[in-house]
Protein backbone atom coordinates (compact mmCIF):
# COMPACT_ATOMS: atom_id res chain seq x y z
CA UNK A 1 6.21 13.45 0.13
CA UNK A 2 9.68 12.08 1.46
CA UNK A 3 9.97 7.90 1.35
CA UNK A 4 9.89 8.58 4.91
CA UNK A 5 6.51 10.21 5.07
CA UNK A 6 5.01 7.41 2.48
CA UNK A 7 5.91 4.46 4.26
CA UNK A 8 4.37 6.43 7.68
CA UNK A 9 1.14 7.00 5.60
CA UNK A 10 1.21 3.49 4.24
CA UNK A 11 1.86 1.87 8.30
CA UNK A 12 -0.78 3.87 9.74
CA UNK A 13 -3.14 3.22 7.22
CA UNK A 14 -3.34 -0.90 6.89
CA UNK A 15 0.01 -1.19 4.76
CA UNK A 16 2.49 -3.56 6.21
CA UNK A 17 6.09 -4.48 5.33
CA UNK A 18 6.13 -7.37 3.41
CA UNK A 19 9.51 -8.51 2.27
CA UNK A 20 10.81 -5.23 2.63
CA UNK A 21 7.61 -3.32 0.85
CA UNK A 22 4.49 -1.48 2.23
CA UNK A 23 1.78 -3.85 0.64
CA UNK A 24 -1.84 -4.77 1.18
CA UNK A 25 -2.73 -8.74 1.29
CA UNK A 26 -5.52 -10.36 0.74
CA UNK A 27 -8.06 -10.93 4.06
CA UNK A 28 -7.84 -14.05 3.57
CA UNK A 29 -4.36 -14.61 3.02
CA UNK A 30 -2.48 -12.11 5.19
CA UNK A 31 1.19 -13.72 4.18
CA UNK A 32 0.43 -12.80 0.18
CA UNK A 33 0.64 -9.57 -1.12
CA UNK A 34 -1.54 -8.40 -3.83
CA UNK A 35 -0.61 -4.43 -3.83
CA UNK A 36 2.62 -2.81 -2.89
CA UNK A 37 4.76 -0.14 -3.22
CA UNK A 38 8.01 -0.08 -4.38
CA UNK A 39 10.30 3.10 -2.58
CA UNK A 40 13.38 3.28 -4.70
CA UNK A 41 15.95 6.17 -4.27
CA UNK A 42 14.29 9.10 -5.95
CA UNK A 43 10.68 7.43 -7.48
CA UNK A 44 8.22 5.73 -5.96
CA UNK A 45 6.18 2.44 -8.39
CA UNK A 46 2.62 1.26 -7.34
CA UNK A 47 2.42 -2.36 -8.26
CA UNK A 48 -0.27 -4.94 -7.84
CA UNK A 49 0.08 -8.80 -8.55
CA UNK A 50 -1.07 -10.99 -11.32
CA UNK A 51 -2.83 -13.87 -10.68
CA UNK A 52 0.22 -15.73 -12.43
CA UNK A 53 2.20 -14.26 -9.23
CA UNK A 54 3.90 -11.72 -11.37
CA UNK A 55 3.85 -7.88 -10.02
CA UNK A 56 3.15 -5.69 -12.82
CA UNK A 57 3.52 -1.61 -12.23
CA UNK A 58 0.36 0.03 -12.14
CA UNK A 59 1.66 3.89 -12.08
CA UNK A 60 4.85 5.34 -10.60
CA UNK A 61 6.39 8.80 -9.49
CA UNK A 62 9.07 10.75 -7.93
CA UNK A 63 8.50 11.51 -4.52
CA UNK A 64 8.39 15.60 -5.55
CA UNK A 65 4.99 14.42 -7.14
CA UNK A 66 3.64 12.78 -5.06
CA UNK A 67 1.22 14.82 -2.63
CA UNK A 68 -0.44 13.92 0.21
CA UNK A 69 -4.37 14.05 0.75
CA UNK A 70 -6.62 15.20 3.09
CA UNK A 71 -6.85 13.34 6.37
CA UNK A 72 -8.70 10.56 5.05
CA UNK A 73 -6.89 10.67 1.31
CA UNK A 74 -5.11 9.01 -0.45
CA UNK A 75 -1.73 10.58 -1.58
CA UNK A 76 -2.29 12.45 -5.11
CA UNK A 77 0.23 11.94 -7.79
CA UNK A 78 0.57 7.73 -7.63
CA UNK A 79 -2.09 5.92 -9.38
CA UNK A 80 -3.91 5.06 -6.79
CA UNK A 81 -7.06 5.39 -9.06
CA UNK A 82 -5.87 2.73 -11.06
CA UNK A 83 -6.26 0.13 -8.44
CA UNK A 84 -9.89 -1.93 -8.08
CA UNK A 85 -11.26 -1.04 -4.76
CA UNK A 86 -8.11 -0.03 -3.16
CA UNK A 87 -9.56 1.91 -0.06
CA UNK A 88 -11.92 -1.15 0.54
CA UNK A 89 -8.93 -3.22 0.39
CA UNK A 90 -7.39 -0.48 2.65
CA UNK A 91 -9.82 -1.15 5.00
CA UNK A 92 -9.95 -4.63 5.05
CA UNK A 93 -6.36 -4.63 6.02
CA UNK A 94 -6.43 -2.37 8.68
CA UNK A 95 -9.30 -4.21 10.67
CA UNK A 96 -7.27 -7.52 10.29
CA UNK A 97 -4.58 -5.49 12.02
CA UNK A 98 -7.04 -3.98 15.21
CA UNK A 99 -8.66 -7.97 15.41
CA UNK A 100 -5.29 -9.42 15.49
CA UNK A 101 -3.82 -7.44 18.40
CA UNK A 102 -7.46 -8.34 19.88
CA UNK A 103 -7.15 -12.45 19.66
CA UNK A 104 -2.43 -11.42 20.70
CA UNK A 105 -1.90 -12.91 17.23
């Protein structure tokens, strides 16, 4: 995958740009990031945040490695496997999305 293609996959699947980043936030928090990615010029780094506020780097790639799923994957090749519960938090963000266009937040 291109850093193009990621940061599509990331929008259109509950990832929003945060500070310049594609990250998931908590639901109930939707200002503070707790996962993100990091797109440099040639690699890709999955990070998540410490409770101490620090981001640590879960797994990271080039963007040759990385693959993209099925449909309703997750890109191969990142770590995503690493993080807790990611597709649940996944989820969570993109219904915060659809309920915030509903109540023109």
């Amino acid at each position: 995958m291109t850093k193009e293609e990621l940061t599509a996959w990331a929008l259109a699947n509950g990832w929003r740009l945060v500070a310049g980043h594609p990250s998931l936030t908590r639901p109930g928090a939707p200002n503070d990031p707790i996962v993100r990615l990091v797109l440099k010029a040639t690699v890709v780094n999955l990070e998540v945040r410490k409770p101490a506020g620090k981001w640590e780097k879960v797994a990271g790639a080039s963007y040759a490695d990385v693959v993209a799923g099925a449909e309703d994957e997750l890109p191969r090749g990142l770590g995503f496997e690493k993080v807790p519960s990611i597709t649940l938090l996944m989820q969570e963000n993109r219904d915060a999305m659809v309920f915030a266009r509903f109540s023109g937040r």
